[in-house]
N, C-alpha and C. Protein backbone atom coordinates (compact mmCIF):
# COMPACT_ATOMS: atom_id res chain seq x y z
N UNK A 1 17.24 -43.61 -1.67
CA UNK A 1 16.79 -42.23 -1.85
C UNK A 1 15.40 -42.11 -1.23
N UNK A 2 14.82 -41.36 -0.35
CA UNK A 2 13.67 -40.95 0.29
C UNK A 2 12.98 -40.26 -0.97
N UNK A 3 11.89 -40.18 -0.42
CA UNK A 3 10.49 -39.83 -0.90
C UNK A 3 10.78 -38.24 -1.76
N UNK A 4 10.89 -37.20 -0.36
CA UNK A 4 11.74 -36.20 -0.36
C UNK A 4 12.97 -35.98 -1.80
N UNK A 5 13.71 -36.34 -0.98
CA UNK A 5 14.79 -36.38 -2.35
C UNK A 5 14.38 -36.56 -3.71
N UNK A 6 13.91 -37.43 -3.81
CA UNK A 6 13.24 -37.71 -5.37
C UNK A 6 12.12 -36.47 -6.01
N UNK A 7 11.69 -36.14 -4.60
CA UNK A 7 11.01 -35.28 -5.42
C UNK A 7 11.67 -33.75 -5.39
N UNK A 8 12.55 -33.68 -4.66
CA UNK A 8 13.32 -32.72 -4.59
C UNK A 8 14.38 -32.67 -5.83
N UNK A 9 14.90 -33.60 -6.52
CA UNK A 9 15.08 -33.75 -7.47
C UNK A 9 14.18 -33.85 -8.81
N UNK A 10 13.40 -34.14 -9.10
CA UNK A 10 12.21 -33.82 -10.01
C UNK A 10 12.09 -32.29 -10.24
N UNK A 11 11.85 -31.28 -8.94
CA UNK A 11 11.58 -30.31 -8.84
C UNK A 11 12.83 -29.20 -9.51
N UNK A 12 13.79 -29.55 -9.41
CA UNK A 12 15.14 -29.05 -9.54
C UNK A 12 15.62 -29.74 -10.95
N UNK A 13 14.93 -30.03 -11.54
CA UNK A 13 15.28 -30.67 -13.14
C UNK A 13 14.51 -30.08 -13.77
N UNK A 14 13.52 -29.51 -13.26
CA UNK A 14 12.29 -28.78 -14.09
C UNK A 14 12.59 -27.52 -14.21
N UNK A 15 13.27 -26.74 -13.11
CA UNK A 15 13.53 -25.15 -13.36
C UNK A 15 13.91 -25.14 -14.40
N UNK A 16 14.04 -23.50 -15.08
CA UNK A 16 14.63 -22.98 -15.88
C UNK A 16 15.61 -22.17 -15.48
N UNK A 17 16.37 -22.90 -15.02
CA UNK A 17 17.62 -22.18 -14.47
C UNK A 17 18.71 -21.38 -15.35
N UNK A 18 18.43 -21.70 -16.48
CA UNK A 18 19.17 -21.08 -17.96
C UNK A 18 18.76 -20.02 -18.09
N UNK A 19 17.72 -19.20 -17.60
CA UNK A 19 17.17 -17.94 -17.44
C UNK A 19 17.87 -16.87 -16.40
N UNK A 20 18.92 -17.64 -15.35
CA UNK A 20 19.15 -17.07 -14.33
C UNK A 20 20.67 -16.43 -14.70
N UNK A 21 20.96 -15.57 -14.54
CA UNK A 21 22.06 -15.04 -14.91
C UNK A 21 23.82 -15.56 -13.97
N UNK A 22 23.74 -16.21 -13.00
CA UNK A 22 24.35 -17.10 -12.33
C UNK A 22 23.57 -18.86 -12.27
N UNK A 23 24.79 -19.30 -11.66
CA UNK A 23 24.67 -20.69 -11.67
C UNK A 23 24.01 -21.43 -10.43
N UNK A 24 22.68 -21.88 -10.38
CA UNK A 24 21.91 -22.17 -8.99
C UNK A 24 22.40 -23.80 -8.86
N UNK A 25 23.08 -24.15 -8.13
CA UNK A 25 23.11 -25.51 -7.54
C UNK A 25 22.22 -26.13 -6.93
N UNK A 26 22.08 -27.82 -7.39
CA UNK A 26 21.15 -28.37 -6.56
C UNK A 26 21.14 -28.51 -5.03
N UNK A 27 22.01 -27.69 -4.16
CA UNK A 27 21.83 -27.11 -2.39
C UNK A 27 21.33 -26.08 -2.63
N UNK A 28 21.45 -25.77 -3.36
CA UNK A 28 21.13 -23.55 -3.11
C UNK A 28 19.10 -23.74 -3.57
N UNK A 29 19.00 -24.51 -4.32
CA UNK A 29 17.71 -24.07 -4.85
C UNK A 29 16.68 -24.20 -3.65
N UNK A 30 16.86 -24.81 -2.62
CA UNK A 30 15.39 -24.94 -1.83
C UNK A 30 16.12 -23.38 -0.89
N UNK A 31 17.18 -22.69 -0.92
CA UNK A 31 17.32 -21.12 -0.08
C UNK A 31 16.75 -20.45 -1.06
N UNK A 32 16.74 -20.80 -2.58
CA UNK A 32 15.94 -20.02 -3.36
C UNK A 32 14.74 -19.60 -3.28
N UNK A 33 14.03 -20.54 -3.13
CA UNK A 33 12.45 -20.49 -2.81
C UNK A 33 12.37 -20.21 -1.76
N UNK A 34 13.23 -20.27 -0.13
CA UNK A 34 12.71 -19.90 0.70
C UNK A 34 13.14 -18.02 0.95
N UNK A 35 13.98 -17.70 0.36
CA UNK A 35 14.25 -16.14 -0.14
C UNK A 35 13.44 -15.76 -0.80
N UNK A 36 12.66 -16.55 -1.82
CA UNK A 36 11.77 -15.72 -2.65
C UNK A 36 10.04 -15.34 -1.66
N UNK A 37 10.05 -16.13 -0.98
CA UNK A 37 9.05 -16.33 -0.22
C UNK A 37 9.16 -15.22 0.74
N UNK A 38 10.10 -14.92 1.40
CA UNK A 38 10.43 -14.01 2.17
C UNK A 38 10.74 -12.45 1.25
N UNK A 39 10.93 -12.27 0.02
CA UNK A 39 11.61 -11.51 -0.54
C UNK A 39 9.43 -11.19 -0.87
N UNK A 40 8.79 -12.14 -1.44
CA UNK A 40 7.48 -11.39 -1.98
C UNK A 40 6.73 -10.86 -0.27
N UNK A 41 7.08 -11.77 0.56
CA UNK A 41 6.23 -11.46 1.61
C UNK A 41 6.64 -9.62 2.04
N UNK A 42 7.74 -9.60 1.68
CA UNK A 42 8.67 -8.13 2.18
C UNK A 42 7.87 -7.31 1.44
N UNK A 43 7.71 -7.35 -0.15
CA UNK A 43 7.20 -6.66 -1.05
C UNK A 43 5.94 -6.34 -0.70
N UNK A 44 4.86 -7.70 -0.37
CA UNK A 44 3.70 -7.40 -0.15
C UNK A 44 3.60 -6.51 0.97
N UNK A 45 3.99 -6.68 1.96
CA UNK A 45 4.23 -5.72 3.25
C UNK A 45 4.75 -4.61 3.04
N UNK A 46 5.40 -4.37 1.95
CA UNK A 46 5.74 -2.66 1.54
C UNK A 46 4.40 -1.95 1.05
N UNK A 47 3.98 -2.89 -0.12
CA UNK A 47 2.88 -2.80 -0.70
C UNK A 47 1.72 -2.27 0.44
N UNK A 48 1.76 -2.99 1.17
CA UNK A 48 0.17 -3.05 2.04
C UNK A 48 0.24 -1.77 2.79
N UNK A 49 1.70 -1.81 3.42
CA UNK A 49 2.05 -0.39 4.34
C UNK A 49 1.56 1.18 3.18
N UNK A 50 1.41 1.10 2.27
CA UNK A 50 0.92 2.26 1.67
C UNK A 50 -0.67 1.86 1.11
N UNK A 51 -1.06 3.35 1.62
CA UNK A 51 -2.92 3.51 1.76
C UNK A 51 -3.05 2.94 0.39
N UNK A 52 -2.62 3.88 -0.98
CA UNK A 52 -2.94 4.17 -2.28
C UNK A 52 -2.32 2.89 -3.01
N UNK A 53 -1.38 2.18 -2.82
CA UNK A 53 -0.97 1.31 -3.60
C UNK A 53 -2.27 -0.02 -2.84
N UNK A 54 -2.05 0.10 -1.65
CA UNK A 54 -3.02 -1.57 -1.17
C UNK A 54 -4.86 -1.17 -1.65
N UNK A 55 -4.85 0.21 -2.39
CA UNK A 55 -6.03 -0.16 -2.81
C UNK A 55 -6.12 -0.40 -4.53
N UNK A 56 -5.26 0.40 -5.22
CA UNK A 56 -4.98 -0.54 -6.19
C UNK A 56 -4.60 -1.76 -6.06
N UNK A 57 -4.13 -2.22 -5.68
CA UNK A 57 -3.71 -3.72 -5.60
C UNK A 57 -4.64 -4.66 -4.88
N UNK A 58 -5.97 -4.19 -4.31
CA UNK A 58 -6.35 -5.30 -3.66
C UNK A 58 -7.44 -6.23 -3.85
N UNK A 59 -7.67 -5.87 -5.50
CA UNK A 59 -8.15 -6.95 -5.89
C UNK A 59 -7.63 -6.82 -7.67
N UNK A 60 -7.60 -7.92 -8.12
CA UNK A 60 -7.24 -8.23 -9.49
C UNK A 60 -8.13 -7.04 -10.45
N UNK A 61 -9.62 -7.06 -10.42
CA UNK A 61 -10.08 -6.03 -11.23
C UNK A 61 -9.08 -4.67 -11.01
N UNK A 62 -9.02 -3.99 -10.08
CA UNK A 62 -8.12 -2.59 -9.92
C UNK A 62 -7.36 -2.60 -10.10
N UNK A 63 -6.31 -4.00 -10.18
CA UNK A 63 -5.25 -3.83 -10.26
C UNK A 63 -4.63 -3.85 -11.89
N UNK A 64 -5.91 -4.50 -12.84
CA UNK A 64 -5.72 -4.65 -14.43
C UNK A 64 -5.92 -3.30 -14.84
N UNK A 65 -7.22 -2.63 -14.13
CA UNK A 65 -7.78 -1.20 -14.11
C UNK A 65 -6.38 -0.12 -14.21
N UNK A 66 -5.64 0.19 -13.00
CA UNK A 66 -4.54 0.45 -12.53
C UNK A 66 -3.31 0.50 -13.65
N UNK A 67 -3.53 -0.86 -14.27
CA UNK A 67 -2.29 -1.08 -15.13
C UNK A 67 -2.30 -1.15 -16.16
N UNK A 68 -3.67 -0.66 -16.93
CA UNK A 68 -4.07 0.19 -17.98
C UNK A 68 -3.26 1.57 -17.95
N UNK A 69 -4.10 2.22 -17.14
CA UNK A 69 -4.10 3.78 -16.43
C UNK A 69 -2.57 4.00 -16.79
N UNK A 70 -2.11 3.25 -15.34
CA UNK A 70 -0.45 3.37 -15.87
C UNK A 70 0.63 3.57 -16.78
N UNK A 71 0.23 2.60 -17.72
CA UNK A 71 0.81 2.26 -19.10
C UNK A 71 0.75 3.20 -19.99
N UNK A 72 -0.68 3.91 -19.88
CA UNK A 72 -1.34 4.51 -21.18
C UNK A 72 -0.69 5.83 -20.54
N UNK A 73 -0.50 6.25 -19.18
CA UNK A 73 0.16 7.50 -19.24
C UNK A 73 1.90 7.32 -18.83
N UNK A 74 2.25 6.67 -18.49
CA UNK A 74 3.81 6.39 -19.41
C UNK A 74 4.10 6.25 -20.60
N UNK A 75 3.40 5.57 -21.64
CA UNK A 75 3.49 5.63 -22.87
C UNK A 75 2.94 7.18 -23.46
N UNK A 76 2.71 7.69 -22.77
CA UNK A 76 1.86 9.34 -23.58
C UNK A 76 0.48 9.10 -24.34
N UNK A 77 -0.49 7.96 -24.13
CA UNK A 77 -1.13 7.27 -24.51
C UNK A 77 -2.77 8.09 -23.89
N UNK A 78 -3.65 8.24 -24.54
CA UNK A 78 -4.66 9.02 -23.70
C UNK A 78 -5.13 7.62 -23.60
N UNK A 79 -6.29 7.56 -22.25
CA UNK A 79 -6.73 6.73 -22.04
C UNK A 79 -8.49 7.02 -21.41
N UNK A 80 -9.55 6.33 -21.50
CA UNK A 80 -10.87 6.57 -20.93
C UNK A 80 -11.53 5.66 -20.56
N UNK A 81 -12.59 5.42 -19.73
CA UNK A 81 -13.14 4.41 -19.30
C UNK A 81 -13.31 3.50 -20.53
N UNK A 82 -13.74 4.15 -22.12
CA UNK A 82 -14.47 3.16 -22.62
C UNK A 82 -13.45 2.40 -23.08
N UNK A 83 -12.19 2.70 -23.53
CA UNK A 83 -11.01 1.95 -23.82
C UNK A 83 -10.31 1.10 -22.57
N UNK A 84 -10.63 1.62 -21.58
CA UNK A 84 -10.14 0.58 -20.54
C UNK A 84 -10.85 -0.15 -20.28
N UNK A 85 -12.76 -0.89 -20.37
CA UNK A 85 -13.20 -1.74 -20.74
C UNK A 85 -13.28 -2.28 -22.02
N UNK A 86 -12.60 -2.23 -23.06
CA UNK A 86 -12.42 -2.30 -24.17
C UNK A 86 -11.09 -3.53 -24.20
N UNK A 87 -10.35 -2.76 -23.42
CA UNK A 87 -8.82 -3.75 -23.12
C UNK A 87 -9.84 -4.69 -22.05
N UNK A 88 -10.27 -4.87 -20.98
CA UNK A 88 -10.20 -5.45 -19.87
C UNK A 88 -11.95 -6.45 -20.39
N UNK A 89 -12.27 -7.16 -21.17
CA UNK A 89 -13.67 -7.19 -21.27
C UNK A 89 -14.18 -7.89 -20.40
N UNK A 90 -13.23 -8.54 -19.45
CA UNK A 90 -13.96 -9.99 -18.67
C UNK A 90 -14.33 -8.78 -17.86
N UNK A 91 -14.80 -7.68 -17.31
CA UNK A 91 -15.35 -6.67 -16.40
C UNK A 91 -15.93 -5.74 -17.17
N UNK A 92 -17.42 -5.65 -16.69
CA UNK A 92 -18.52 -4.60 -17.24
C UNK A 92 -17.82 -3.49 -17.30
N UNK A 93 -18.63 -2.56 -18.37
CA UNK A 93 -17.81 -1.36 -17.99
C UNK A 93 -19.07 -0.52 -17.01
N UNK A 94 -19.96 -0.62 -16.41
CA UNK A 94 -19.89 -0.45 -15.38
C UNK A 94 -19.02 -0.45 -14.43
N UNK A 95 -18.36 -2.04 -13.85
CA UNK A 95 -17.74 -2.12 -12.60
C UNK A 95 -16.49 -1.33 -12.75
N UNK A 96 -15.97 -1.01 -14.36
CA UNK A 96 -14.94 -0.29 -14.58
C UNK A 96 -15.16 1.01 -13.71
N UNK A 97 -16.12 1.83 -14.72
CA UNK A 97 -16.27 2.58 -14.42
C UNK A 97 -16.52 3.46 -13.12
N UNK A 98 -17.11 2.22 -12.04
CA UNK A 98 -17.41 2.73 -10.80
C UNK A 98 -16.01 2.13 -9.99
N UNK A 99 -15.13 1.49 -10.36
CA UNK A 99 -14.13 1.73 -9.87
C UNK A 99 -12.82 2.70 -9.72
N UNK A 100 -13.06 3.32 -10.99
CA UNK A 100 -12.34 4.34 -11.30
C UNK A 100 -12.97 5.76 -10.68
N UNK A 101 -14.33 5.66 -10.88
CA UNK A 101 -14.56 7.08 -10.64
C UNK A 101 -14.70 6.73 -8.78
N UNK A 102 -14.36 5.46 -7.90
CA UNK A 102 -13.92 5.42 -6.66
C UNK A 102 -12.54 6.28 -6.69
N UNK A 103 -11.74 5.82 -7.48
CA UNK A 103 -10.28 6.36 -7.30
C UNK A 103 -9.92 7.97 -7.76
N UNK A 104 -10.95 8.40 -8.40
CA UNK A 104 -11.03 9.46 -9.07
C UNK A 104 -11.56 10.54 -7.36
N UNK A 105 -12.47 9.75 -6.93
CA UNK A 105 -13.05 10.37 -5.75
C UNK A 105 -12.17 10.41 -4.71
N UNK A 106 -11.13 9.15 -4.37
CA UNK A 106 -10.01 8.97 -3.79
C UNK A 106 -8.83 10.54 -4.18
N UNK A 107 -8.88 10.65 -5.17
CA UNK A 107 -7.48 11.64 -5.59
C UNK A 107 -6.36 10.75 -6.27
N UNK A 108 -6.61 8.93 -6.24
CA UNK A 108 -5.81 8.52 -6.86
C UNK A 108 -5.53 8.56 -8.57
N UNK A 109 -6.43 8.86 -8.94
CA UNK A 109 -6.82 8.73 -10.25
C UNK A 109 -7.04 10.32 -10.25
N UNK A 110 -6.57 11.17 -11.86
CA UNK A 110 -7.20 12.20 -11.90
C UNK A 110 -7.19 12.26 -13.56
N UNK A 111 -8.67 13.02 -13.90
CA UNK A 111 -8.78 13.44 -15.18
C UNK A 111 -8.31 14.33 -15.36
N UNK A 112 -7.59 14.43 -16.75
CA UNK A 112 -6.65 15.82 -16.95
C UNK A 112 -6.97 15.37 -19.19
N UNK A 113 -7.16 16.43 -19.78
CA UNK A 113 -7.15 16.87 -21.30
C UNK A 113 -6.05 16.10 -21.58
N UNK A 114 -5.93 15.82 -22.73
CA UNK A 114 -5.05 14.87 -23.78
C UNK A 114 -3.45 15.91 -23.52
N UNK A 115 -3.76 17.25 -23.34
CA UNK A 115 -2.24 17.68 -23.46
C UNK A 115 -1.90 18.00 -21.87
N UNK A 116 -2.62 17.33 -20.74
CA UNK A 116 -2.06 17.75 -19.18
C UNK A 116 -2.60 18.42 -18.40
N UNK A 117 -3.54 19.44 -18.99
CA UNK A 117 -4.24 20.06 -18.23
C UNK A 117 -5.49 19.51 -17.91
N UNK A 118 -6.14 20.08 -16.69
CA UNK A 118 -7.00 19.37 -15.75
C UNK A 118 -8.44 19.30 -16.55
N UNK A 119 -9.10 18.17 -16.76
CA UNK A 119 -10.13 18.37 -17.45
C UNK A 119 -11.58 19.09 -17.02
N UNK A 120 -12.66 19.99 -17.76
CA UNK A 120 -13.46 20.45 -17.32
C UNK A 120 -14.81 19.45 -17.72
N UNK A 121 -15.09 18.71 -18.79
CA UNK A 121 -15.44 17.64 -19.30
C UNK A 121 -15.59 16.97 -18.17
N UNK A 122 -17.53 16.53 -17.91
CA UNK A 122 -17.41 15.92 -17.31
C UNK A 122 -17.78 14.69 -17.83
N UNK A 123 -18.17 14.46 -19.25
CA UNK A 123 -18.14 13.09 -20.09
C UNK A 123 -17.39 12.13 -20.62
N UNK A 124 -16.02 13.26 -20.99
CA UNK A 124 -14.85 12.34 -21.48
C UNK A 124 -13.77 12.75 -20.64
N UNK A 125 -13.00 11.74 -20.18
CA UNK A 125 -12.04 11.95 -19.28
C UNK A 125 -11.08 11.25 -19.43
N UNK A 126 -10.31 12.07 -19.76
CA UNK A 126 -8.27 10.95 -19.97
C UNK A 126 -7.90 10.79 -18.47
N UNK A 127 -8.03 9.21 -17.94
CA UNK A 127 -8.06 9.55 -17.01
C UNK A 127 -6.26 8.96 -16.43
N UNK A 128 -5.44 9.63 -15.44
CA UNK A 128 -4.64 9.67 -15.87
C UNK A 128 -4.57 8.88 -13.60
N UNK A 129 -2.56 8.52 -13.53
CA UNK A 129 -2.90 8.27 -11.98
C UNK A 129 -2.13 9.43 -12.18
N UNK A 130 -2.55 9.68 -10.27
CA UNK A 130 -2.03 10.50 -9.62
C UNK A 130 -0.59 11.25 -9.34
N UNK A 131 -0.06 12.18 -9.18
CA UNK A 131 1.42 12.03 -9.28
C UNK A 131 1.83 11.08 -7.65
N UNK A 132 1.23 11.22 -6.36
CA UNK A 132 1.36 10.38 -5.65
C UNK A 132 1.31 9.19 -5.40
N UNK A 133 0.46 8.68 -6.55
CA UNK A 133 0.64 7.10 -6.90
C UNK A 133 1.56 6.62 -7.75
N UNK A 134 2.07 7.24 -8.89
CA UNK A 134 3.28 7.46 -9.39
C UNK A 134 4.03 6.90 -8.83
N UNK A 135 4.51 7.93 -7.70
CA UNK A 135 5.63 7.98 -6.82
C UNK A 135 5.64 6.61 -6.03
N UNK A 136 4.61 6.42 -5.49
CA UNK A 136 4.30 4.98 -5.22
C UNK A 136 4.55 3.89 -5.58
N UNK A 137 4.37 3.71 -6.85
CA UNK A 137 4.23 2.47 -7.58
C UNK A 137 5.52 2.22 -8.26
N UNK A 138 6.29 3.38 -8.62
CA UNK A 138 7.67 3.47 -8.47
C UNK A 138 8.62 2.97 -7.72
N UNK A 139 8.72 3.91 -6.91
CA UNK A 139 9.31 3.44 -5.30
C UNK A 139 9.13 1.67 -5.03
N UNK A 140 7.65 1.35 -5.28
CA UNK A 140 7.90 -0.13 -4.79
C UNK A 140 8.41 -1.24 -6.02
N UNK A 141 8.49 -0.73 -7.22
CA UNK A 141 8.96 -0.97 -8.14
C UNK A 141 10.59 -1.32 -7.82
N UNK A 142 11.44 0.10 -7.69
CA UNK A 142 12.89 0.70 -6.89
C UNK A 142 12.93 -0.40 -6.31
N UNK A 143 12.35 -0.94 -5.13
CA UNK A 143 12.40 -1.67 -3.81
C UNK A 143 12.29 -2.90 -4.57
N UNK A 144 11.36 -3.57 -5.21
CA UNK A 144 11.48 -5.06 -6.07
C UNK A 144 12.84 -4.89 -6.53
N UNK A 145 13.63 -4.16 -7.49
CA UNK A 145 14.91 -4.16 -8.28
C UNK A 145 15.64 -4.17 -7.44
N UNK A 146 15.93 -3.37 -6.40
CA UNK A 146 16.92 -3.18 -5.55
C UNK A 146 17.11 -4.39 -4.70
N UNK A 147 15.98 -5.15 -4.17
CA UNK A 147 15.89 -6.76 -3.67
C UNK A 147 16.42 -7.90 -4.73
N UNK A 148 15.97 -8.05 -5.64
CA UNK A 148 16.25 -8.83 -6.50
C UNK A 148 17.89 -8.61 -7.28
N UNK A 149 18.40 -7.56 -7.05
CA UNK A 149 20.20 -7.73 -7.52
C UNK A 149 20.72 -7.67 -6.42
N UNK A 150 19.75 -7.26 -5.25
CA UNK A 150 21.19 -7.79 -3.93
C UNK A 150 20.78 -9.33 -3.68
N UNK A 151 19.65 -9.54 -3.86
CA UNK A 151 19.52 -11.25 -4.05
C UNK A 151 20.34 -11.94 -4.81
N UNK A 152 20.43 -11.28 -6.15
CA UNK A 152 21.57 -12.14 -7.24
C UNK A 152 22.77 -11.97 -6.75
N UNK A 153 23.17 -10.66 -6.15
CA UNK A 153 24.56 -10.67 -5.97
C UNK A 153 25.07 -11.53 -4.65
N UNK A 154 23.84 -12.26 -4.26
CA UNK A 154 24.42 -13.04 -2.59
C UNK A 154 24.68 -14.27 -3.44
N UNK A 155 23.97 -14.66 -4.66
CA UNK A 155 23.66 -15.79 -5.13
C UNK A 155 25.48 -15.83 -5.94
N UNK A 156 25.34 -14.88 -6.66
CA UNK A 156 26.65 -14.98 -7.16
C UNK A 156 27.59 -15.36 -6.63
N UNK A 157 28.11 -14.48 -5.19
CA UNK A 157 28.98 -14.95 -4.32
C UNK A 157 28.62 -16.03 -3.82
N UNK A 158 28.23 -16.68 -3.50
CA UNK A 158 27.72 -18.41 -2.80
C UNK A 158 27.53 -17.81 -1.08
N UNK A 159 26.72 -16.61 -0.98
CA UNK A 159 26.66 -15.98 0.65
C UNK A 159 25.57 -17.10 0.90
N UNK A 160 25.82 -17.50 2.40
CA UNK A 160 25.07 -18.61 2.77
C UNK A 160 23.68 -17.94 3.21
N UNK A 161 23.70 -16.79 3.41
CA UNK A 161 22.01 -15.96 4.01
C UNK A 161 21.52 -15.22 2.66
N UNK A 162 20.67 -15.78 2.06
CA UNK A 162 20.55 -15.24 0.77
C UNK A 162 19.33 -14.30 0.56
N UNK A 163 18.95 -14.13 2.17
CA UNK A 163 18.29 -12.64 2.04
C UNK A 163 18.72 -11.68 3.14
């Protein structure tokens, strides 16, 4: 047995393949990783191709920032700078704050009153995303799901191009 092999085996005893809703064989798993590699690189390149998502996303602070914001207005959740440094503490709420009110200046971010309407307040602000980032973050959401079950379904069938 080569070097390789052994550790190619090591590697393939460790997955949690019991998580996977089909059965990954020890041939299929190294098309796994090289599909997944190709499958995030696709994503990131969807990602990047849009203005508003590659600036949320392009660094870890905006993107925790971002996924506050998000959450708190899918859940019907009001949300404000001081609670989103509140959740996030490893970041001042300064840097919070001047990142948001970047995105706020952007149009990605907009303050709007606890019941939807646009806020006049310029101290407290529910600050909510955009409906164009929405749509965004959605869509590439759509595009992850829609990759990942035509991925499973190549996997299921044993298709030899598994992206």
């Amino acid at each position: 047995m080569t070097k390789q092999d052994a550790r190619d085996q090591l590697i393939y005893s460790k997955l949690n393949l019991d998580k996977l809703s089909y059965k990954l064989d020890y041939n299929s798993f190294k098309k796994l990783g090289g599909s997944i590699s190709l499958f995030i690189k696709h994503i990131y390149n969807v990602q990047n191709n849009n203005k508003i998502l590659n600036w949320c996303f392009s660094n870890v602070k905006r993107t925790k920032i971002f996924m506050e914001i998000f959450h708190a207005n899918e859940s019907g959740h009001e949300i404000y700078k001081e609670e989103i440094s509140k959740n996030i503490p490893e970041y001042s709420y300064k840097t919070i704050a001047k990142i948001i009110d970047e995105g706020i200046e952007k149009g990605y971010y907009i303050s709007m009153r606890p019941d939807g309407e646009p806020g006049k307040d310029g101290k407290v602000k529910n600050i909510r995303p955009s409906e164009e980032l929405i749509i965004s973050f959605l869509n590439l959401c759509i595009e992850i799901v829609h990759s990942v079950e035509k991925f499973g379904h190549k996997i299921k069938n044993n298709e030899s191009s598994l992206i």
